[in-house]
Protein backbone atom coordinates (compact mmCIF):
# COMPACT_ATOMS: atom_id res chain seq x y z
CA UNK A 1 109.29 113.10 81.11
CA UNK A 2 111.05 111.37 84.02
CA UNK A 3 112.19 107.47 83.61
CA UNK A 4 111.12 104.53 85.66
CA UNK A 5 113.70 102.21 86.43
CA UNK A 6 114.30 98.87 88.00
CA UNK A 7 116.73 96.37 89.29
CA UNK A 8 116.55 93.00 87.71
CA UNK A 9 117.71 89.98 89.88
CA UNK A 10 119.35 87.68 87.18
CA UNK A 11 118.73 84.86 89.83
CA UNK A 12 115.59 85.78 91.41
CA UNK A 13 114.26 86.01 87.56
CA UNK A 14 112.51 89.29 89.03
CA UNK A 15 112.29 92.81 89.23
CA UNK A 16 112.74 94.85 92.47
CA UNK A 17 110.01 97.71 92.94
CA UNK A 18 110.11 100.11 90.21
CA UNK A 19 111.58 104.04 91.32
CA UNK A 20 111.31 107.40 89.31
CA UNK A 21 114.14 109.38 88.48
CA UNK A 22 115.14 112.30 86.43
CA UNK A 23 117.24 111.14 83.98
CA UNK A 24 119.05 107.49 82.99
CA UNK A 25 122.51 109.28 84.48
CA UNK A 26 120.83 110.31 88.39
CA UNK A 27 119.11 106.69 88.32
CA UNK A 28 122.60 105.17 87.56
CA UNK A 29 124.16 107.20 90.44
CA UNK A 30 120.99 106.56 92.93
CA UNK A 31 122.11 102.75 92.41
CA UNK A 32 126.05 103.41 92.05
CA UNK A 33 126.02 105.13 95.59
CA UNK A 34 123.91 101.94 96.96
CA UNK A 35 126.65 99.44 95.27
CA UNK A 36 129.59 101.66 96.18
CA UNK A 37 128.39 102.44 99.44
CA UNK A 38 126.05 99.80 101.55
CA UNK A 39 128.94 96.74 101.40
CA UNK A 40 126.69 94.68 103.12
CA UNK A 41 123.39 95.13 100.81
CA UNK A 42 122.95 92.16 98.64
CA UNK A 43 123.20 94.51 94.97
CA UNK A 44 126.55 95.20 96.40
CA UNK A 45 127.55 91.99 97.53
CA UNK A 46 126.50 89.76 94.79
CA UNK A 47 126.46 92.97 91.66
CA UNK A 48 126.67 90.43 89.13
CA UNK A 49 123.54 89.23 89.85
CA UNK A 50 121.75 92.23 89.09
CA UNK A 51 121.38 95.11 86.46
CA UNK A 52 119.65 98.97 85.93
CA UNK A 53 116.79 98.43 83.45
CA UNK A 54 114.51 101.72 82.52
CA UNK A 55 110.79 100.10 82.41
CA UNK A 56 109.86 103.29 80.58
CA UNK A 57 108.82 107.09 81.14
CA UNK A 58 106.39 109.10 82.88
CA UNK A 59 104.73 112.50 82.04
CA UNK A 60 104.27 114.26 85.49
CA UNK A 61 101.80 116.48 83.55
CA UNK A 62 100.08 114.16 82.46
CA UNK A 63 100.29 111.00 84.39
CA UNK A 64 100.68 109.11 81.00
CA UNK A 65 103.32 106.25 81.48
CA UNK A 66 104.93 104.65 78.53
CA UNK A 67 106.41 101.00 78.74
CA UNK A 68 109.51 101.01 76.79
CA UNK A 69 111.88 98.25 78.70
CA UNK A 70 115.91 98.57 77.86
CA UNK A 71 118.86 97.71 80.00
CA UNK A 72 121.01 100.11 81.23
CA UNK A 73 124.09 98.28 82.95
CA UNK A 74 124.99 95.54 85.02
CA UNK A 75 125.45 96.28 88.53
CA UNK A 76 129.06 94.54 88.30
CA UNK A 77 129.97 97.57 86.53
CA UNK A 78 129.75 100.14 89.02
CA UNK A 79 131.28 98.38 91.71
CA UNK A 80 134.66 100.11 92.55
CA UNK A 81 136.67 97.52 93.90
């Protein structure tokens, strides 16, 4: 099973498009190197404003996706200031 995460704009009140990854830990560092990294992108910029949510899995086998929404962490978090 691989998750599917999002980022969720606190002030948008929206989610950006959803992206696959392994594990919870390689989806937290796919978005840690975008906050630590791209200064200028707006997850960086404004990090409070946003957090990691996993939507839920899917089977790769299968195709079956399961909807099981839980926050990870706020984006604030992983900035290294």
């Amino acid at each position: 099973m691989k998750g599917i995460y999002s980022v969720f704009d606190k002030k948008a009140q929206e989610y950006a498009e959803p992206f696959v990854d392994v594990t919870d830990a390689t989806a937290l560092r796919k978005v840690q190197d975008l906050v630590e990294n791209h200064k200028d992108h707006p997850m960086s910029r404004y990090a409070e404003d946003y957090e990691l949510v996993k939507l839920g899995s899917w089977d790769p086998a299968t195709g079956i996706i399961e909807m099981d929404p839980m926050d990870l962490i706020p984006l604030a978090k992983l900035k290294v200031e």
